[in-house]
Protein backbone atom coordinates (compact mmCIF):
# COMPACT_ATOMS: atom_id res chain seq x y z
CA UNK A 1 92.46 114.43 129.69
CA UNK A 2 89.06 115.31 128.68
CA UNK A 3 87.73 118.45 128.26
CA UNK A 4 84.79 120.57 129.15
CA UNK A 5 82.94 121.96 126.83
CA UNK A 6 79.93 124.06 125.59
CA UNK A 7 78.49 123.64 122.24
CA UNK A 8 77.64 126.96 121.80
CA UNK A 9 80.61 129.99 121.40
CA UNK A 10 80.48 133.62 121.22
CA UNK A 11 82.08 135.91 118.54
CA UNK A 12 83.04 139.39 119.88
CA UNK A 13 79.97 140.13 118.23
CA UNK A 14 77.65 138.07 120.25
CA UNK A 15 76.94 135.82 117.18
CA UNK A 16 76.58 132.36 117.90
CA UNK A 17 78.85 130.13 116.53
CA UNK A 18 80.14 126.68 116.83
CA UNK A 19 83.41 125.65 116.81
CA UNK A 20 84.51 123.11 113.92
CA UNK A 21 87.47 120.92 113.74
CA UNK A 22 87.93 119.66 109.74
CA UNK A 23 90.37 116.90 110.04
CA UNK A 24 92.28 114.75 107.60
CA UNK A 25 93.37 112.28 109.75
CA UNK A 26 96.74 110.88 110.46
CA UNK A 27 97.27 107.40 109.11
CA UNK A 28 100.15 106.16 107.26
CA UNK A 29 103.33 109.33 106.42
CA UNK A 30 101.86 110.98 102.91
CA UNK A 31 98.68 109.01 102.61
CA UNK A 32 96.91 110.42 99.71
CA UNK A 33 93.71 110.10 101.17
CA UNK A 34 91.80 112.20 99.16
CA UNK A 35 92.90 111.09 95.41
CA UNK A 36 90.31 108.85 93.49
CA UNK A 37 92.50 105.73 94.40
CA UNK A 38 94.08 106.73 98.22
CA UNK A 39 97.42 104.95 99.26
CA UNK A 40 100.63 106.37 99.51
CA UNK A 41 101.95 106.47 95.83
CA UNK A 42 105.28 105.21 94.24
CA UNK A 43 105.87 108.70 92.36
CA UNK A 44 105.31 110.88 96.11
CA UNK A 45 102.19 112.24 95.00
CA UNK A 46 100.09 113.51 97.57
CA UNK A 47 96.81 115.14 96.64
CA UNK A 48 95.04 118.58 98.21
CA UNK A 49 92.32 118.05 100.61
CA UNK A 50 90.40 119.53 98.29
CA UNK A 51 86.58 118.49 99.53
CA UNK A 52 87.56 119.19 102.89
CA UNK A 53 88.54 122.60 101.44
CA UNK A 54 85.29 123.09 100.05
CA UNK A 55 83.77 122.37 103.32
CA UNK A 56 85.76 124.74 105.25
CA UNK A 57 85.08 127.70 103.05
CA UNK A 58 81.30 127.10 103.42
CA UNK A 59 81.66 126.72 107.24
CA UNK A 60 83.76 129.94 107.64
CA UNK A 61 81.20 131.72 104.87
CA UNK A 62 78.54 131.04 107.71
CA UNK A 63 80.67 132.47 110.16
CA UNK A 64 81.78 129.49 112.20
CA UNK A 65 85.25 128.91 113.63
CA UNK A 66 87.23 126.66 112.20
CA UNK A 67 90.26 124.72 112.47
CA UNK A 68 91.78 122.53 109.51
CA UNK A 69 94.45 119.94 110.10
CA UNK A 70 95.61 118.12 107.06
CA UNK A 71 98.04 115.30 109.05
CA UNK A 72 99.41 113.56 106.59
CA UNK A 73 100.44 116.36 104.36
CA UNK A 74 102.00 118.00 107.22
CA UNK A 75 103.24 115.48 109.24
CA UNK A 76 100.80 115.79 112.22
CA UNK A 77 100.70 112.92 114.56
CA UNK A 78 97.66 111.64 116.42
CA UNK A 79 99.13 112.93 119.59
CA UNK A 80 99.42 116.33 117.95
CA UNK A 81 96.18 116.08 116.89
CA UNK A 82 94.34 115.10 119.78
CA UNK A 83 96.31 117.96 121.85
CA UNK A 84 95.17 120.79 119.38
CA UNK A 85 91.47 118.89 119.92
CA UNK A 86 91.45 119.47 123.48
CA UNK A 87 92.27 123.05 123.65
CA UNK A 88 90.55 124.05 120.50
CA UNK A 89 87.43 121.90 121.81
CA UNK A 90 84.95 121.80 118.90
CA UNK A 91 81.65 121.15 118.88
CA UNK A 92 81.70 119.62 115.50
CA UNK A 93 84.79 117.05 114.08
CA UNK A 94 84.62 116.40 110.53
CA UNK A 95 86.62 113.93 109.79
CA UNK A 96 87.59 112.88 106.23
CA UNK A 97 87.46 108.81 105.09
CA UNK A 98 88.79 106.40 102.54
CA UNK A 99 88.06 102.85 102.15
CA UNK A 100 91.60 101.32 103.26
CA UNK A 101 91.93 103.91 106.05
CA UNK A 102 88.52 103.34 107.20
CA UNK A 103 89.18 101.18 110.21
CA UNK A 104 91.96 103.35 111.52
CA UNK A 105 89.56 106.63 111.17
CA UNK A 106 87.18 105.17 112.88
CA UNK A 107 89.98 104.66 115.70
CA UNK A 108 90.91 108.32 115.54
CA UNK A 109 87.36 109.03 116.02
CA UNK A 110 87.48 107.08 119.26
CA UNK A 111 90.89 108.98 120.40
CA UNK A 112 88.95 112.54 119.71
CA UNK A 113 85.75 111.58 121.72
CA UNK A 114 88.10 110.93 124.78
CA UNK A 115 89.56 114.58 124.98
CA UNK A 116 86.33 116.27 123.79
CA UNK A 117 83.67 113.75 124.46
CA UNK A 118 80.93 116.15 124.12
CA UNK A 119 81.77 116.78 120.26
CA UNK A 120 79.78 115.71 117.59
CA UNK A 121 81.55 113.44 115.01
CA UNK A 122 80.94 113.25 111.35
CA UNK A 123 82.58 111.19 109.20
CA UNK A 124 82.10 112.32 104.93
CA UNK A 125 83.77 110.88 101.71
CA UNK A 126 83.36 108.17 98.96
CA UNK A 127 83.66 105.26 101.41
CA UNK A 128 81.09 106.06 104.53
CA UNK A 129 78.58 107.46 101.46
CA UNK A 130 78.99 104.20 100.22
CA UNK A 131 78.66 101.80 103.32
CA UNK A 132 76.70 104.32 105.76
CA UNK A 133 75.12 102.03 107.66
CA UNK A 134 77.89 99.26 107.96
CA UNK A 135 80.35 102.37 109.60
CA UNK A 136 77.89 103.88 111.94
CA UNK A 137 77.75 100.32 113.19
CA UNK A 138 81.47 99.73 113.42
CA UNK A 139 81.81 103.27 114.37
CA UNK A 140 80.77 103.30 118.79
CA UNK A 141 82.21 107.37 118.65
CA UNK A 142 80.55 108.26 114.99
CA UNK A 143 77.30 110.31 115.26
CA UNK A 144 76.96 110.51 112.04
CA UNK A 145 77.92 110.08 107.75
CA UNK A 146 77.46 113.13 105.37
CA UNK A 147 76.94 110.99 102.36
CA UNK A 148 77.91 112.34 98.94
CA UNK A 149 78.58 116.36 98.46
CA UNK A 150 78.78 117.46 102.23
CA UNK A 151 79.40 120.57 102.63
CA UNK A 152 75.96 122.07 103.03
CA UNK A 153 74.88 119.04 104.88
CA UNK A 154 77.61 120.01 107.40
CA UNK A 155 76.77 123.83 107.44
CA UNK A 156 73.12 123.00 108.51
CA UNK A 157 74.58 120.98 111.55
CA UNK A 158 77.15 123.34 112.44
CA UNK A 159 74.25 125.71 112.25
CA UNK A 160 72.08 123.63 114.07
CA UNK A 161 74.53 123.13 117.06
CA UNK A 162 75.44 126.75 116.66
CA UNK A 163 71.28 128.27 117.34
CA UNK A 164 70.14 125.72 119.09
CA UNK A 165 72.31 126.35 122.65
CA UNK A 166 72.63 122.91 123.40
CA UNK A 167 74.86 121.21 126.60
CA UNK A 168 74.58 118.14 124.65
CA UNK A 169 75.14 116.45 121.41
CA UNK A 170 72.02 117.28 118.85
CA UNK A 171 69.75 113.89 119.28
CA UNK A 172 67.70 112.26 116.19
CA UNK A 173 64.87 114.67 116.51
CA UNK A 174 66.85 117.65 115.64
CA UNK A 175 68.77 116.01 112.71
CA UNK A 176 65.58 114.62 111.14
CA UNK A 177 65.47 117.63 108.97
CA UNK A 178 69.05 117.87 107.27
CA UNK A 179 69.25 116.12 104.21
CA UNK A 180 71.99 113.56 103.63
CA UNK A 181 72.49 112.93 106.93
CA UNK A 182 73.19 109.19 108.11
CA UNK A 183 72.89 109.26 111.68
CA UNK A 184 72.50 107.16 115.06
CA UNK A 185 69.24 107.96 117.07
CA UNK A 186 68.09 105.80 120.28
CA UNK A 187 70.42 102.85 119.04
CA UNK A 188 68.99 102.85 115.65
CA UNK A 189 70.72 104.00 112.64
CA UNK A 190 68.17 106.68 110.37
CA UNK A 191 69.12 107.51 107.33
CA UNK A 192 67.63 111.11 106.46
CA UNK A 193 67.17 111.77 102.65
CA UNK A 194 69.28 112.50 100.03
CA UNK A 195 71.01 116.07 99.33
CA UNK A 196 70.29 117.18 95.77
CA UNK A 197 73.96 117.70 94.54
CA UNK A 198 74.94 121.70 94.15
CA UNK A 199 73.82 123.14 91.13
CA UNK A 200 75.01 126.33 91.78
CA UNK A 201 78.60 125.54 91.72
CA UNK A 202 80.04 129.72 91.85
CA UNK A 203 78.24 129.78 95.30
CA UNK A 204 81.25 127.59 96.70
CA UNK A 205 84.05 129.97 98.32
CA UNK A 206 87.11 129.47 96.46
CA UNK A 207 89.66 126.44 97.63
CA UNK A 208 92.65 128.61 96.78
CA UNK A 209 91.41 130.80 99.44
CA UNK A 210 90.98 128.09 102.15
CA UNK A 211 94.67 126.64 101.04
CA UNK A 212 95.93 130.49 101.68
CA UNK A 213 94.68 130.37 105.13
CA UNK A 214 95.23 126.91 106.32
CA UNK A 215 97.42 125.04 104.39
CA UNK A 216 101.25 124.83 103.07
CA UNK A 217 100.81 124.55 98.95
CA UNK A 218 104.30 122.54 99.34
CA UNK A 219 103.52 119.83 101.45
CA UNK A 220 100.98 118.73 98.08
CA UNK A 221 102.64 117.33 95.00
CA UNK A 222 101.44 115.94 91.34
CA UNK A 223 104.28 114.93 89.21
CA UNK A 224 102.03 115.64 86.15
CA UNK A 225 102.10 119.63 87.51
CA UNK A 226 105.09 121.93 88.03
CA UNK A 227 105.78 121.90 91.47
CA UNK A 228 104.20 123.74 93.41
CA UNK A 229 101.18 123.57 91.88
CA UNK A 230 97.61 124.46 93.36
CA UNK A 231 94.65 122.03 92.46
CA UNK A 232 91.08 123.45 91.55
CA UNK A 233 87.98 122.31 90.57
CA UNK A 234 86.08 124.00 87.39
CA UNK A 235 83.32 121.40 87.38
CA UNK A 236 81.63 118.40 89.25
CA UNK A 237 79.91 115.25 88.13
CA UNK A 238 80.71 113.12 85.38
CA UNK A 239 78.18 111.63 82.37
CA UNK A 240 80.09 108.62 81.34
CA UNK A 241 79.40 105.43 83.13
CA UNK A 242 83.27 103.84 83.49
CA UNK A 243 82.14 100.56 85.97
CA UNK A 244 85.75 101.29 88.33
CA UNK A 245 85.43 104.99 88.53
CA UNK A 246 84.19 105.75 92.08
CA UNK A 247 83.52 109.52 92.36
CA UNK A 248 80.59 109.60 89.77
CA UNK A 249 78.84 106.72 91.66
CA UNK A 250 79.77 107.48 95.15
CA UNK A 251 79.81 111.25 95.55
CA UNK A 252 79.10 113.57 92.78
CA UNK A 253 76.81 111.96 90.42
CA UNK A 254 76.71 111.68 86.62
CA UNK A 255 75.18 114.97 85.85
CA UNK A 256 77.78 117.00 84.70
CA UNK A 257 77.50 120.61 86.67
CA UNK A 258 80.16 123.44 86.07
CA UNK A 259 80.92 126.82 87.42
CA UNK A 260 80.80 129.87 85.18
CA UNK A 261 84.06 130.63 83.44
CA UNK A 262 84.22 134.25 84.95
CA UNK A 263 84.39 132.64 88.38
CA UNK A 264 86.78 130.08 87.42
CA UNK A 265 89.15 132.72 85.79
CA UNK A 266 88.35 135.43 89.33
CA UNK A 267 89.94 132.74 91.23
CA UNK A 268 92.70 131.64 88.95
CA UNK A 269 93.79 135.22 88.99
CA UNK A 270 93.72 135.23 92.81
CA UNK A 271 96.00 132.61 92.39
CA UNK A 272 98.09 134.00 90.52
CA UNK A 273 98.18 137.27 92.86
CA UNK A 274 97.84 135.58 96.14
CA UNK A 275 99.63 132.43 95.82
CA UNK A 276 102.83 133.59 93.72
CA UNK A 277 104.92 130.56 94.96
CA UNK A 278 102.28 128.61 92.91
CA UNK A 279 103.99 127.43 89.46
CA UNK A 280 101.25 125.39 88.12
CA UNK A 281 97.60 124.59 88.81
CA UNK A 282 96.13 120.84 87.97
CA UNK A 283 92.24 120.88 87.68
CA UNK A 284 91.34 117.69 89.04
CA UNK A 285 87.50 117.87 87.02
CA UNK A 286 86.31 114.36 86.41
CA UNK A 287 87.34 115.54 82.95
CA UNK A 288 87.57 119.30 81.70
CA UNK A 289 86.99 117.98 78.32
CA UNK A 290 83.81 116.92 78.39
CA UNK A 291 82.33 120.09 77.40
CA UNK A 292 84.43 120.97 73.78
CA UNK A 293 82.77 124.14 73.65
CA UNK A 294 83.30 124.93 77.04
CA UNK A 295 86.82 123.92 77.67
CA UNK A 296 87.56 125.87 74.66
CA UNK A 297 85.90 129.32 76.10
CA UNK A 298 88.00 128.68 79.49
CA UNK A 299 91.50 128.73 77.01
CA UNK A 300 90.24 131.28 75.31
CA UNK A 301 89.02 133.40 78.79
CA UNK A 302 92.53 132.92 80.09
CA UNK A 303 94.53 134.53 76.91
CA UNK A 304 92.31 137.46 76.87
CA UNK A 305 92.98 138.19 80.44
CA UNK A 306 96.40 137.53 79.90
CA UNK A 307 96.69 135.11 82.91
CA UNK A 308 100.08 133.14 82.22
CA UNK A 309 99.99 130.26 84.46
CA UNK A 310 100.66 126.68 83.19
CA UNK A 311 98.04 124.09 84.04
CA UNK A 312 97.26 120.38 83.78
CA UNK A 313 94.08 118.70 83.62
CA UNK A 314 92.29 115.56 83.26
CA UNK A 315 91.07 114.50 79.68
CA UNK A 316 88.77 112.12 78.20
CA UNK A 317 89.45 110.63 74.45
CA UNK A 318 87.61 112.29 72.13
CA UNK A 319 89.00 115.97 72.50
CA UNK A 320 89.61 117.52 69.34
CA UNK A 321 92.98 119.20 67.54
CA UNK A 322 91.39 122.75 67.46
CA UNK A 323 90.60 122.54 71.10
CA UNK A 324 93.74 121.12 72.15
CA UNK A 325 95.33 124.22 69.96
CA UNK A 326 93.47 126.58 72.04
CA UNK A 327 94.61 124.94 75.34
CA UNK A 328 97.98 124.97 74.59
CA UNK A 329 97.76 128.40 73.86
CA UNK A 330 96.73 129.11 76.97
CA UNK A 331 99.22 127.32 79.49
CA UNK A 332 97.79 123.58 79.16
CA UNK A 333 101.22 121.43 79.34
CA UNK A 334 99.56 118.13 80.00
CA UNK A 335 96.37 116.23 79.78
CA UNK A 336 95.74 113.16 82.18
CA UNK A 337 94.08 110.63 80.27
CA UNK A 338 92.28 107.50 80.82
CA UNK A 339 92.63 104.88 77.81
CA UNK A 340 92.53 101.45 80.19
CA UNK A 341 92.74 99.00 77.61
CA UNK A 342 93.73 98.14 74.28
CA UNK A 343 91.28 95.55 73.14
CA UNK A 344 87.74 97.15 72.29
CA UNK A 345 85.84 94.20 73.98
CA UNK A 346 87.61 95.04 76.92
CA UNK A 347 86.87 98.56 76.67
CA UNK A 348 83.13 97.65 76.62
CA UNK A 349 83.32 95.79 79.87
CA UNK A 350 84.50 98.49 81.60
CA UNK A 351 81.58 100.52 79.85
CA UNK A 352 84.57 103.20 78.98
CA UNK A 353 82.43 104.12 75.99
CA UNK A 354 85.97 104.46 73.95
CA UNK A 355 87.91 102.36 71.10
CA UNK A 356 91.86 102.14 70.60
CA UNK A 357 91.21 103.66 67.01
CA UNK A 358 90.26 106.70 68.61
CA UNK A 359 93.09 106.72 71.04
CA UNK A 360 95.27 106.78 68.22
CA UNK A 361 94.31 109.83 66.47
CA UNK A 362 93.23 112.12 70.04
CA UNK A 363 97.47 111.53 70.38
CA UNK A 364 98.18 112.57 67.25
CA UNK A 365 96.10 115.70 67.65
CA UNK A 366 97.71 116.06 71.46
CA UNK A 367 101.21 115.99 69.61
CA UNK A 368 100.02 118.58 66.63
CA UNK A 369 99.27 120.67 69.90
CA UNK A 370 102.53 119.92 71.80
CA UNK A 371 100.49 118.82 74.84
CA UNK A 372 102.02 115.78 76.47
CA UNK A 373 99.97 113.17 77.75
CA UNK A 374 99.92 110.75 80.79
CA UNK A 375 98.49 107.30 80.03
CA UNK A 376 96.44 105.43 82.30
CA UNK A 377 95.94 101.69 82.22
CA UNK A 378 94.02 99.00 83.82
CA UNK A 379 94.75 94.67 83.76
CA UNK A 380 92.54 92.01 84.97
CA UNK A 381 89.06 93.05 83.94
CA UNK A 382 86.36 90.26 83.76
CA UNK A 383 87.30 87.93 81.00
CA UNK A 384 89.86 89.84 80.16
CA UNK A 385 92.82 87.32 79.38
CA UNK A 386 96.59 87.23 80.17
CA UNK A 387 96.83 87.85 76.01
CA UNK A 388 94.30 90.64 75.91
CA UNK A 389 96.69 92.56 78.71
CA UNK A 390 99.49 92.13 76.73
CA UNK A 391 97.69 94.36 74.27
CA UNK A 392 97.29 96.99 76.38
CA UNK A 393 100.97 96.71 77.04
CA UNK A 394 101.68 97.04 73.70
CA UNK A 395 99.23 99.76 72.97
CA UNK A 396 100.96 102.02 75.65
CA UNK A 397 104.17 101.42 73.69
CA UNK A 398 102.97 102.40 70.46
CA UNK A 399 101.13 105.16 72.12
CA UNK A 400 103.80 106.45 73.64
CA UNK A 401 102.33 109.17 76.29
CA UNK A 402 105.20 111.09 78.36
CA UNK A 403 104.33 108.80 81.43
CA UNK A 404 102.20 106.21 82.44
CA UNK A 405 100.71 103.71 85.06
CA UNK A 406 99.34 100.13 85.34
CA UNK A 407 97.34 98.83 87.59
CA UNK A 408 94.68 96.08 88.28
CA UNK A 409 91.77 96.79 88.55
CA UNK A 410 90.79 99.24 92.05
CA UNK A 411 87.31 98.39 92.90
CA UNK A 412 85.79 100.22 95.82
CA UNK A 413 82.85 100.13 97.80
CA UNK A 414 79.54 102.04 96.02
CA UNK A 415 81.23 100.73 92.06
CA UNK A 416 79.53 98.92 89.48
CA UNK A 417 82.93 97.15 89.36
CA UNK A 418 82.78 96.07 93.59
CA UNK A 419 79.66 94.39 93.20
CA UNK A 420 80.58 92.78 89.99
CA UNK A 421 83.70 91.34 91.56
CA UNK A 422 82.20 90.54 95.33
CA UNK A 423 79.23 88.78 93.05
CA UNK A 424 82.08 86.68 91.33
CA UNK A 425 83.95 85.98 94.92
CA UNK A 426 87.00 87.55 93.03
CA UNK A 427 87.88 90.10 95.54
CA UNK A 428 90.57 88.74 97.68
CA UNK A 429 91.12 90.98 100.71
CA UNK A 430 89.63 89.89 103.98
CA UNK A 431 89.05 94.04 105.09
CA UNK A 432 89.40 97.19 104.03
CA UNK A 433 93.27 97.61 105.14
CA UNK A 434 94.53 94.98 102.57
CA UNK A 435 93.36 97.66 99.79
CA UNK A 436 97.04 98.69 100.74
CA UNK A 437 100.44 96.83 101.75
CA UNK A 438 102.36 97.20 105.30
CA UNK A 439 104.11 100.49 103.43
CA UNK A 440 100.98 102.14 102.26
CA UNK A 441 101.17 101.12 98.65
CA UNK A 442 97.86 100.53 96.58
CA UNK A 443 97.54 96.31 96.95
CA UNK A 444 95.56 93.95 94.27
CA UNK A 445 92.52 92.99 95.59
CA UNK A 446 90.81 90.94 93.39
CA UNK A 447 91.60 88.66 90.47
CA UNK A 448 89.52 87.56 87.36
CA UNK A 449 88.72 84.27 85.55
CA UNK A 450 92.48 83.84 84.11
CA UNK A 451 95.12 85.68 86.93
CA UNK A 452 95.06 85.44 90.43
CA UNK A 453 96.22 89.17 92.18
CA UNK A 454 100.06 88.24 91.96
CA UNK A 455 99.85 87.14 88.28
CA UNK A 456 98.06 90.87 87.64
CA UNK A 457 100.49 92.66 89.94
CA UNK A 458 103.73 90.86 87.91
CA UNK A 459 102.09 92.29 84.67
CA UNK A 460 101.74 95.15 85.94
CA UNK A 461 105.34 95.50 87.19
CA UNK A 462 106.21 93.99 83.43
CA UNK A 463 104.69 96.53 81.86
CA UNK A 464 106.19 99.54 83.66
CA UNK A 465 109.52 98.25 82.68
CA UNK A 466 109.19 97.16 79.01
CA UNK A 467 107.63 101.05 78.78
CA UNK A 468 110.14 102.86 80.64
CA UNK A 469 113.39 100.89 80.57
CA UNK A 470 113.35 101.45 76.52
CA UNK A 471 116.48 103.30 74.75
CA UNK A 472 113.78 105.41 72.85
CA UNK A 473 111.90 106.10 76.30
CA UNK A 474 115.07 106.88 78.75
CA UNK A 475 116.84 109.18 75.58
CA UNK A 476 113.55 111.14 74.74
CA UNK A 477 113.32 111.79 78.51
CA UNK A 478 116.49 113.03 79.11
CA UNK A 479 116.61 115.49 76.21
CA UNK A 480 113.13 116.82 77.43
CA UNK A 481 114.34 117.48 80.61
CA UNK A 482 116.92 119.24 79.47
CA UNK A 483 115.22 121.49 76.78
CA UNK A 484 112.67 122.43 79.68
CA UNK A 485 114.37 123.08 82.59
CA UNK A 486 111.24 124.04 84.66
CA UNK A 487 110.23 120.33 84.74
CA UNK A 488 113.29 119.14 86.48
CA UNK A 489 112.20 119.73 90.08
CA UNK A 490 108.62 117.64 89.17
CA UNK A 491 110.45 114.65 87.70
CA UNK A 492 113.11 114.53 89.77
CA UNK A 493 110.96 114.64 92.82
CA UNK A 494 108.71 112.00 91.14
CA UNK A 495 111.56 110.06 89.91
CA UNK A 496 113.39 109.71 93.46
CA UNK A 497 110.21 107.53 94.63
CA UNK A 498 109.23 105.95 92.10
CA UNK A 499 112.70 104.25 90.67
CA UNK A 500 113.23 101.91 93.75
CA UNK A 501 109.98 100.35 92.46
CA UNK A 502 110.49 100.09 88.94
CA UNK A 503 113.85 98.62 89.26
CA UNK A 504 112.66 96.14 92.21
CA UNK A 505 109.12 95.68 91.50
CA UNK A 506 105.99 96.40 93.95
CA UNK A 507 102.92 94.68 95.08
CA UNK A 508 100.74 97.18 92.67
């Protein structure tokens, strides 16, 4: 059923344009391909396409046409897909990755080029930034790779394909010039140079504005953020050098870049307006916190223009009581946090740049504030031992955040921690789909000196029930639920998922 097609398309204007088809593909039912860690998740949460969001704003900004299909979210099937392909017929597919998905969007790629085989296709996210080369070459219908922050990257070739008046697919003499670009020329692979990541982060359309147009805000879901909620992004880039963390390595750098707070609180606002169904917004920053002063002028922006709007957001340790204050103040219910481990040598493998001391007194200060706190943890670090994890078991108990989660270790392509583990031959999986199970689930794939991945995944599954099967736990959550009524829809809809597991256990 393929279609013909001209690269170029008129506007009732006369403008040329190109078409552009922005594509989370379909994979497994609510794959959360866009979260830091992408499988489907035991507590049904399933992330905004948030960077694809980014990307269509920019395209539409520059007058292109655009259509954005988010298929898992909304339950689009490759069939559907490929249908709305061939009579939309784009010019440009941009097609959204993730490491254990990789092989089967590559696939979709193939399936597109049959009913539009004259469209360019270019694949972006942490993975193909990562590995480039390795999925142009596994890729036989991939043009290209936008590696790292894409969106202008992506403008310039819509742009390109839009001016240039082309029958046929842009070749490597064109593309030569757009920076970031990975791309197949003559059989070779040439990769063009690096993108300087956006500095000037208020020249981005708004998200919330793209989500408005194209998307269905309940179809997304955080169980840390009253549902619905609508995720935003005050800041890119992250200074701290955590070895596992794969955003700051793969995509948006260390340097820590942020948008004015006028602009942040113009669009929260629009929110508010435009998006009423909204009951929450999570801001999914690397961490918010990492400017005090900062994150203390957005609370204090939000109370003087009265916005009322509760919000999440994720949190480093180290955030002070007078800050926290402030935030609470100002709508913050809950702060994600990161504290791994709870042996300092640990800590210092994983180059967190933390200590369990501090954890200690950043949750006293969180409950001074009455801002709860989700706990992250990690097992089976190198040389960490069987012993050493039970310490962070027993550190999340005497912590005692609202909720929590264990994993081992994720380690993904472009990490500090992948090529510490590949160098080791500790990562078990044999290719990229064995990141997940059958079901979608996140999968161990590695072990350390001391546990092999089933050892890691049983303390893993341990520790989720010594923290939440406790009297204290299951008491203190009922009576919260019940003094705030407005988060029983979020843990309810969290709960329903993520019970089976805890009761029967799970391969991560």
């Amino acid at each position: 059923m393929a279609t013909d097609m001209k690269t170029v398309n008129m506007t009732h204007d006369n403008r040329s344009v190109t078409k552009v088809l922005v594509l989370n593909p379909p994979f497994l039912d609510k794959f959360s391909r866009p979260q830091r860690s992408p499988a489907v998740t035991k507590s049904g949460t399933l992330y905004f396409p948030i960077w694809l969001a980014f990307c269509v704003g920019v395209l539409e900004d520059a007058g292109h046409e655009v259509r954005f299909i988010d298929a898992p979210a909304s339950d689009t099937s490759l069939d559907s897909v490929l249908r709305e392909a061939e009579s939309f017929a784009p010019s440009l597919i941009v097609m959204d990755t993730s490491t254990p998905s990789i092989e089967n969007d590559i696939r979709v790629a193939g399936e597109l080029k049959k009913v539009v085989p004259s469209s360019f296709v270019v694949l972006v996210g942490t993975h193909v930034s990562a590995v480039p080369e390795e999925t142009l070459r596994l890729g036989a219908s991939v043009d290209a790779v936008a590696r790292r922050e894409y969106e202008y990257t992506v403008r310039e070739l819509a742009d390109l394909i839009a001016v240039s008046g082309m029958e046929d697919k842009p070749t490597g003499e064109d593309l030569k010039g757009i920076a970031g670009l990975s791309v197949k020329t003559d059989g070779d692979i040439v990769h063009n140079g690096e993108r300087p990541f956006i500095e000037d982060l208020d020249a981005l359309p708004w998200v919330s504005k793209v989500y408005k147009k194209h998307l269905d805000i309940r179809n997304y879901f955080n169980p840390n953020a009253l549902f619905p909620m609508v995720t935003l992004i005050t800041s890119r880039g992250c200074p701290f050098k955590c070895s596992f963390c794969v955003y700051p390595q793969t995509f948006t750098g260390h340097k820590y870049r942020h948008r004015s707070i006028a602009d942040v609180m113009d669009e929260i606002e629009y929110v508010t307006r435009e998006i009423p169904e909204a009951k929450s917004i999570f801001l999914e920053d690397d961490t918010l916190t990492v400017n005090k002063t900062r994150c203390g002028e957005f609370a204090d922006a939000l109370v003087s223009r009265g916005i009322s709007i509760p919000w999440v957001a994720n949190s480093r340790v180290g955030l002070d009581l007078e800050t926290m204050q402030k935030m609470k103040a100002s709508g913050c219910l809950q702060l994600c946090v990161g504290f791994e481990s709870g042996d300092n040598d640990v800590l210092k493998t994983m180059r967190k740049g933390i200590t369990t001391e501090r954890m200690f007194q950043f949750r006293n200060d969180a409950r001074k504030a009455g801002i709860v706190i989700h706990g992250c943890f990690m097992v089976g670090f190198p040389g960490e031992t069987p012993e050493q994890m039970n310490k962070t078991i027993a550190l999340s108990k005497k912590l005692d955040p609202d909720t929590v989660q264990f994993y081992p270790v994720m380690v993904y392509p472009g990490t500090h921690a992948y090529e510490q583990y590949r160098a080791e031959g500790w990562i078990t999986a044999e290719n990229y789909r064995a990141w997940l199970t059958e079901d979608g689930l996140h999968n161990c794939v590695i072990q350390n000196e001391y546990c092999d991945s089933k050892e890691l995944v049983r303390i893993c599954d341990s520790a989720r029930r010594q923290f939440y099967l406790r009297p204290r736990y299951l008491i203190y959550k009922a009576f919260r639920t019940l003094r705030h009524p407005s988060e029983f829809v979020r843990t309810a809809k969290a709960a329903r998922v993520f019970l089976k597991h805890l009761i029967f256990g799970s391969h991560v």
